[in-house]
Protein backbone atom coordinates (compact mmCIF):
# COMPACT_ATOMS: atom_id res chain seq x y z
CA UNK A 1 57.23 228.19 190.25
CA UNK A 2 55.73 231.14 192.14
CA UNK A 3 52.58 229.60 192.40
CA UNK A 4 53.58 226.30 193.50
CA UNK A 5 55.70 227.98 196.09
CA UNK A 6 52.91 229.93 197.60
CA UNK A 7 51.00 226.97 197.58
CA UNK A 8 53.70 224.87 199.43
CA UNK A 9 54.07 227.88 202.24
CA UNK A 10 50.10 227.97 202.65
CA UNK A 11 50.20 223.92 203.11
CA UNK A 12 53.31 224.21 205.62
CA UNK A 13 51.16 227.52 207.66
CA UNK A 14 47.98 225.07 208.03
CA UNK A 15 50.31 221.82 208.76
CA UNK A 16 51.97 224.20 211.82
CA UNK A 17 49.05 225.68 212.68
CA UNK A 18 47.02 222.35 213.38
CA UNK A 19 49.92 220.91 214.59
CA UNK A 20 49.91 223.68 217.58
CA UNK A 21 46.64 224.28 218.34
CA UNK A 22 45.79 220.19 218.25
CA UNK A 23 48.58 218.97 220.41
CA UNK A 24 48.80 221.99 222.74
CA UNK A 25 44.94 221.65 223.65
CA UNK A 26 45.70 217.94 223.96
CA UNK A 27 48.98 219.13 226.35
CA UNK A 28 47.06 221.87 228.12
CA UNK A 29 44.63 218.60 229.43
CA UNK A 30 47.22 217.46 231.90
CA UNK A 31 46.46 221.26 233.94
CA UNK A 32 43.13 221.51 232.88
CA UNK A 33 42.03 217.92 234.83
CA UNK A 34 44.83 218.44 237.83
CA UNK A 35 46.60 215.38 236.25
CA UNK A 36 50.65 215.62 237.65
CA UNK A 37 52.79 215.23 235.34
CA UNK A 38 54.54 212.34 235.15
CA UNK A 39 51.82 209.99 236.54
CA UNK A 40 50.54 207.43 234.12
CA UNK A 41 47.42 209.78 232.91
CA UNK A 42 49.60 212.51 231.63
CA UNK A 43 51.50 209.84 230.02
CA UNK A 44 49.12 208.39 228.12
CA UNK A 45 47.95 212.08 227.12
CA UNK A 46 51.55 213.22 226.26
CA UNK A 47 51.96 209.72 224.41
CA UNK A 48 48.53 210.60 222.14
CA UNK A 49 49.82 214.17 221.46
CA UNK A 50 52.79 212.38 219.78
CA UNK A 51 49.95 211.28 216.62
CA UNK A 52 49.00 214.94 216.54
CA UNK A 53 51.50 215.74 213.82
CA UNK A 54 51.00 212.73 211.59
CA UNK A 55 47.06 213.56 212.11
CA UNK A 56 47.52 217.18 210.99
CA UNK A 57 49.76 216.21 208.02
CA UNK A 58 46.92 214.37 206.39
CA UNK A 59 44.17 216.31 207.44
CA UNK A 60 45.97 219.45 205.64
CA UNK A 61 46.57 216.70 202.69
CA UNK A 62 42.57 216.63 202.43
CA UNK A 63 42.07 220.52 203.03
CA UNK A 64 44.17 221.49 200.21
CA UNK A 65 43.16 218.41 198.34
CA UNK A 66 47.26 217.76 197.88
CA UNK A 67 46.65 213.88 197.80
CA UNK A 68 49.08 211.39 199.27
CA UNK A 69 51.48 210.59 196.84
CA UNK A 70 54.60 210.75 199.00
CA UNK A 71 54.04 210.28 202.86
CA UNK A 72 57.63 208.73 202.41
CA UNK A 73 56.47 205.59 204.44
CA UNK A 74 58.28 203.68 202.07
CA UNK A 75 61.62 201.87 204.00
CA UNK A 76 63.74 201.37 201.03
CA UNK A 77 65.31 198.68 202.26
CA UNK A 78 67.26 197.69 199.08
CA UNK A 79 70.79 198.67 198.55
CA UNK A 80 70.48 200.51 202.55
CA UNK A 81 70.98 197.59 204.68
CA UNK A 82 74.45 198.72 205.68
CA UNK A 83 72.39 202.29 206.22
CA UNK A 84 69.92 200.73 208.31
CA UNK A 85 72.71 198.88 210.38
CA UNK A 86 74.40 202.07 210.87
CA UNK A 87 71.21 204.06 211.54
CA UNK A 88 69.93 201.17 214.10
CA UNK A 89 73.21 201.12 215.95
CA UNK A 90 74.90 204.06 215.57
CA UNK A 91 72.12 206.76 218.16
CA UNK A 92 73.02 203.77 220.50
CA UNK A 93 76.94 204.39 220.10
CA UNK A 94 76.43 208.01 220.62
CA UNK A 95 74.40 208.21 223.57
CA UNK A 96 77.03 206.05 225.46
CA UNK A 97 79.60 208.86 223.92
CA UNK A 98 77.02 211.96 225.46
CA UNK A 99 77.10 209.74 228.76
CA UNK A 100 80.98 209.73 228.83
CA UNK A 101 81.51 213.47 227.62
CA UNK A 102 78.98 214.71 230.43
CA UNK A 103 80.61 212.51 233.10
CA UNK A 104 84.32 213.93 231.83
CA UNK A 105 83.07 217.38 232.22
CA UNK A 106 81.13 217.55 235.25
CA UNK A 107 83.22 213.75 237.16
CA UNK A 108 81.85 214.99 240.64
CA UNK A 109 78.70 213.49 239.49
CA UNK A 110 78.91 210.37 238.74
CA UNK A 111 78.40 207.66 240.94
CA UNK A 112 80.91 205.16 241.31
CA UNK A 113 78.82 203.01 243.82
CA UNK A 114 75.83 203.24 241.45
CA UNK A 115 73.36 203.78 244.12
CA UNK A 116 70.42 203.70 241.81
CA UNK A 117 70.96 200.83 240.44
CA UNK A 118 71.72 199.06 243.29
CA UNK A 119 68.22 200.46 244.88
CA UNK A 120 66.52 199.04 241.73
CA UNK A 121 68.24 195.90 241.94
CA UNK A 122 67.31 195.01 246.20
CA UNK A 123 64.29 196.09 245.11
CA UNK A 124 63.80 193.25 242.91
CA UNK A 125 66.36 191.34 244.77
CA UNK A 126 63.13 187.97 244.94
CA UNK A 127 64.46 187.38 241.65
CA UNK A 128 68.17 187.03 242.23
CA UNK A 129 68.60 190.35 240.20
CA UNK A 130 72.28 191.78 241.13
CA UNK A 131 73.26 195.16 239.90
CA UNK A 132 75.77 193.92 237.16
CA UNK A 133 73.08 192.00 235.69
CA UNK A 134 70.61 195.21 235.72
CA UNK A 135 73.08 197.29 233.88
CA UNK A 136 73.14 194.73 231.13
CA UNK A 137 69.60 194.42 230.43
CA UNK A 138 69.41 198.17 230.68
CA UNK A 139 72.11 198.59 227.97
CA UNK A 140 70.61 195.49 226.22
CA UNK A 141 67.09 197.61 225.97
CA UNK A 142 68.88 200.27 224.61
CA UNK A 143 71.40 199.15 221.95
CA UNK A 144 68.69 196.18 220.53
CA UNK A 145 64.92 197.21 221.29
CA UNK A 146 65.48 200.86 221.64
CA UNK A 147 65.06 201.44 218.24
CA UNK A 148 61.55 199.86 217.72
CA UNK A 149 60.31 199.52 221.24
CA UNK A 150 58.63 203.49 220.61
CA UNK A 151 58.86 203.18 216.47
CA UNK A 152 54.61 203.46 216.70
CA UNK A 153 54.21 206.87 218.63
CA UNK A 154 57.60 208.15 217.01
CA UNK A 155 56.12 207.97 213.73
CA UNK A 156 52.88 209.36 214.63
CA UNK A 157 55.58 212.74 214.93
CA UNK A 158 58.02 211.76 212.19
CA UNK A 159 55.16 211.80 209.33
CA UNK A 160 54.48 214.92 210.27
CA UNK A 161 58.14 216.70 210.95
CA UNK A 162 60.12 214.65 208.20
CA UNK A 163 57.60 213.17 206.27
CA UNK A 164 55.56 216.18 205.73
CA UNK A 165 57.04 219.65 206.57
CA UNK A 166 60.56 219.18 206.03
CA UNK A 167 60.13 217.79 202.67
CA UNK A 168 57.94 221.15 202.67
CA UNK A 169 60.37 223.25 203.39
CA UNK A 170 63.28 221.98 201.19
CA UNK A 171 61.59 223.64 198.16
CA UNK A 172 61.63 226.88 199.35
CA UNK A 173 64.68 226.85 201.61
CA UNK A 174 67.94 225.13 201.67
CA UNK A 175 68.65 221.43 202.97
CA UNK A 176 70.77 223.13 205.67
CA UNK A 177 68.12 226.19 206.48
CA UNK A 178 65.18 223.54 206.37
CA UNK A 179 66.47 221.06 208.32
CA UNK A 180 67.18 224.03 211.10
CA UNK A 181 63.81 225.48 210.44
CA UNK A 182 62.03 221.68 211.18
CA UNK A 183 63.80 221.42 214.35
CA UNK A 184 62.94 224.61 215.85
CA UNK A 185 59.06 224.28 214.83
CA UNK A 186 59.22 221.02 216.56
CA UNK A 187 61.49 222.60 219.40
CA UNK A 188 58.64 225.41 220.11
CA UNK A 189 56.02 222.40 220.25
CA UNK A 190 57.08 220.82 222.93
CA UNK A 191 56.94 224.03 225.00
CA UNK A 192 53.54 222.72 226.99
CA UNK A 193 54.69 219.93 228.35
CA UNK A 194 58.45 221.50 228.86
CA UNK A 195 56.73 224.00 231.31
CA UNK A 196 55.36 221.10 233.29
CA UNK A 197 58.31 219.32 233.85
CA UNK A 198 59.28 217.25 231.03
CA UNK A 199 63.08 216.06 230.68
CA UNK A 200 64.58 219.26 232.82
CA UNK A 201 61.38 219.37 235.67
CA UNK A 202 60.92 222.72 236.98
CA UNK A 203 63.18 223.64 239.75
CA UNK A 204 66.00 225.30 238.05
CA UNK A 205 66.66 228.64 237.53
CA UNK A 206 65.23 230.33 234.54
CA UNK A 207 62.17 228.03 234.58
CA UNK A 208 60.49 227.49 232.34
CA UNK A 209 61.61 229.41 229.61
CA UNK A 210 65.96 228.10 229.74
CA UNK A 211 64.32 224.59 229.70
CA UNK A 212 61.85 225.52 226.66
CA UNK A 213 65.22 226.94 224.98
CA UNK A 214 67.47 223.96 225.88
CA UNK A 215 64.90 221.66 224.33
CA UNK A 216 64.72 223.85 221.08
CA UNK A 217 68.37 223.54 220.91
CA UNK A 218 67.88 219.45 221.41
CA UNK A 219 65.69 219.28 218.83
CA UNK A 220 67.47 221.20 216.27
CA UNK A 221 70.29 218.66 217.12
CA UNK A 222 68.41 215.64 216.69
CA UNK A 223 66.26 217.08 214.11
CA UNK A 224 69.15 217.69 211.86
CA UNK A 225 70.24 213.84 212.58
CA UNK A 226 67.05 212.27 211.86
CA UNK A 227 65.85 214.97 209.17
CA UNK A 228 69.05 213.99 207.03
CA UNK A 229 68.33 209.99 207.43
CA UNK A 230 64.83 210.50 206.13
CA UNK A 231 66.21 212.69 203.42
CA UNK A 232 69.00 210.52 202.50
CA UNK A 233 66.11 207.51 202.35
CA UNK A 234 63.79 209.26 201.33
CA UNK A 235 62.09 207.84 203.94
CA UNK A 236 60.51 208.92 207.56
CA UNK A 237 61.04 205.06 209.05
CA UNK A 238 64.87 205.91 209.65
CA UNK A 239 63.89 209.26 211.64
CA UNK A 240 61.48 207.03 213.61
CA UNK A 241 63.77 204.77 214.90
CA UNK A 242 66.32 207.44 215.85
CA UNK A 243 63.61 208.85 217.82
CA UNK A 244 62.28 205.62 219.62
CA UNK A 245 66.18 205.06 220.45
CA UNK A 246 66.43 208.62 221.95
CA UNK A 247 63.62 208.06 223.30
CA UNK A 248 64.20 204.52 225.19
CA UNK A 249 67.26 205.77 225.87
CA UNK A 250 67.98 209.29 226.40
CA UNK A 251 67.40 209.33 230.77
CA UNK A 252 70.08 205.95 230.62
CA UNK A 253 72.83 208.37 231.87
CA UNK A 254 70.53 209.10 234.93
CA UNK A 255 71.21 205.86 236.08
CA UNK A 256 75.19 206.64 236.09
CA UNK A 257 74.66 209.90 238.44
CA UNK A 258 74.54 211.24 241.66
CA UNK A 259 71.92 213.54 242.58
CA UNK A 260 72.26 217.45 242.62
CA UNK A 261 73.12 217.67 238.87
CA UNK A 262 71.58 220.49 236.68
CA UNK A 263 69.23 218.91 234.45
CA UNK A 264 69.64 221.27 231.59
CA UNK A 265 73.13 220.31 231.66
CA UNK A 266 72.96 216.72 231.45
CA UNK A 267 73.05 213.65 232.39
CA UNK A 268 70.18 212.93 230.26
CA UNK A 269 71.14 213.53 226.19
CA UNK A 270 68.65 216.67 226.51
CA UNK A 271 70.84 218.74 228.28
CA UNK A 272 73.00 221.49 226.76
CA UNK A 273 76.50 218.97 228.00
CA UNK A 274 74.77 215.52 227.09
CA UNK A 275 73.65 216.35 223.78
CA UNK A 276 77.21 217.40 222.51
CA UNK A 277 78.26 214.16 220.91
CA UNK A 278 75.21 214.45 218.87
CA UNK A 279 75.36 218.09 218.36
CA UNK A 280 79.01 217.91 216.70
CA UNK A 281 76.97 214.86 214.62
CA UNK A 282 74.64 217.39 213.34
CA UNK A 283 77.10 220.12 213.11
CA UNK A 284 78.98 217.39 210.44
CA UNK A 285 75.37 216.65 208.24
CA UNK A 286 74.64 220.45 208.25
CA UNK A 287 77.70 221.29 206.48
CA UNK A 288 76.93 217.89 204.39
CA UNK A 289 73.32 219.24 203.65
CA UNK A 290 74.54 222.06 202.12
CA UNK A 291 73.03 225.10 200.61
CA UNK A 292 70.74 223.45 197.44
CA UNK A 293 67.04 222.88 197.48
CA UNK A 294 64.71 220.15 196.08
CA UNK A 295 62.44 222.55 194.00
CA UNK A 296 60.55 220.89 191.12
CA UNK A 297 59.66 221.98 187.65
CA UNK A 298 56.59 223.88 187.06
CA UNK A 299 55.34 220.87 185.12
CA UNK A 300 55.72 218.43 187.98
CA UNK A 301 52.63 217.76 190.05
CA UNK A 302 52.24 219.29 192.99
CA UNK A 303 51.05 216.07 194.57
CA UNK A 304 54.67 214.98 194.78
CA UNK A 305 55.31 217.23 197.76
């Protein structure tokens, strides 16, 4: 058991280590080419860093010469189609909740005239697009496509944070402890692109290091959510669709506000208010999770990991 543990912590130090030094480089090309942030180039370049962990998971599968015989790509559809239903519609229900807890706590900003929408809807106002009708579609995008529109790019990440390290780390840590341990590493990633602006943009005070600490606490949120799916399906496709719903969705209470609000606050689920429907969520799976670990036998293969 030793043995196979140090192996498994070497395989999870090169999996990180790529993982970094790979996506950050691919990050850092946004400052390096005087690319803003936030115009199409940077992206398409934040979009490819997304593959970097699913890349780095099988290029330390070749280093160590592991193999591939769980990636956990497998849906398991049978006998989870009631888990699937609840997994496709249930971010949905909860980012609606985060919109309506940060509203209730902070009412000043939201926007009973809906301003932004209305400016999006004259602006289209050639095809008899009225407001009512734009909130609809918006909510329609979120609730039914949401969780597929971004399934591609989110599982470039998921193979790599719940298909590859988490499963990792649950044989030398707890459930509870690894799923933590998962979301911070993939907290601390995104630290690149939070310093240019991404999700909390940079005027706020603190910058950038509050915003690199709100998203760590996001993604130990989420990562707890999605990181129990996949291990309760023993799959990564679950993860990725709470991830493409997060992401199609998570800037929908944006829409709701007034400006002047404290982005790492809220509206958007990111911030330390928004996120708390789906941190009391996580709070609820963590003390589900547990305190056991999924360590094999010395005689099983070490190819299972």
């Amino acid at each position: 058991m030793e043995q196979i543990n140090k192996l498994v912590k070497t395989r999870i130090t090169l999996f990180v280590a790529l993982t970094y030094v790979i996506a950050w480089i691919v990050f850092m090309l946004i400052p390096i080419l005087g690319i803003t942030y936030g115009s199409p180039v940077s992206i398409i370049i934040a979009a490819a860093a997304m593959f970097v962990p699913a890349s780095c998971s099988i290029l330390t599968r070749l280093i160590t010469k592991e193999g591939f015989g769980n990636m956990y790509l497998r849906p398991h559809f049978k006998g989870n189609i009631k888990k699937y239903l609840l997994v496709f519609f249930g971010p949905s229900a909860l980012l609606f909740m985060s919109a309506a807890v940060y509203f209730m706590i902070f009412p000043g900003i939201f926007d009973p005239e809906f301003e932004i929408l209305n400016g999006l809807a004259s602006s289209k106002n050639n095809t008899g697009l009225t407001m009512n009708l734009l909130l609809l579609i918006l909510v329609f995008q979120v609730v039914i496509i949401g969780p597929v529109i971004n399934i591609i790019p989110t599982l470039g990440e998921e193979l790599g944070w719940r298909g590859y390290l988490l499963p990792k780390l649950r044989n030398i840590v707890s459930d509870r402890a690894a799923l933590i341990i998962t979301g911070v590493i993939w907290g601390v990633w995104h630290a690149p692109i939070i310093a240019m602006g991404h999700n909390y943009g940079t005027n706020y005070s603190g910058y950038p290091w509050l915003g690199i600490l709100t998203m760590i606490a996001f993604c130990v949120v989420l990562g707890v959510i999605e990181g129990y799916a996949a291990i309760s399906f023993e799959s990564v496709i679950p993860a990725a669709m709470i991830h493409s719903l997060v992401n199609a969705g998570a800037g929908f209470p944006i829409f709701l506000a007034k400006g002047g609000y404290n982005s790492l606050l809220g509206p958007s689920i990111t911030g330390l208010a928004g996120m708390i429907p789906f941190a009391a969520l996580a709070i609820i799976l963590l003390i589900k999770a547990g305190n056991g670990t999924a360590r094999v036998s010395d005689k099983q293969s070490t190819e299972r990991y």
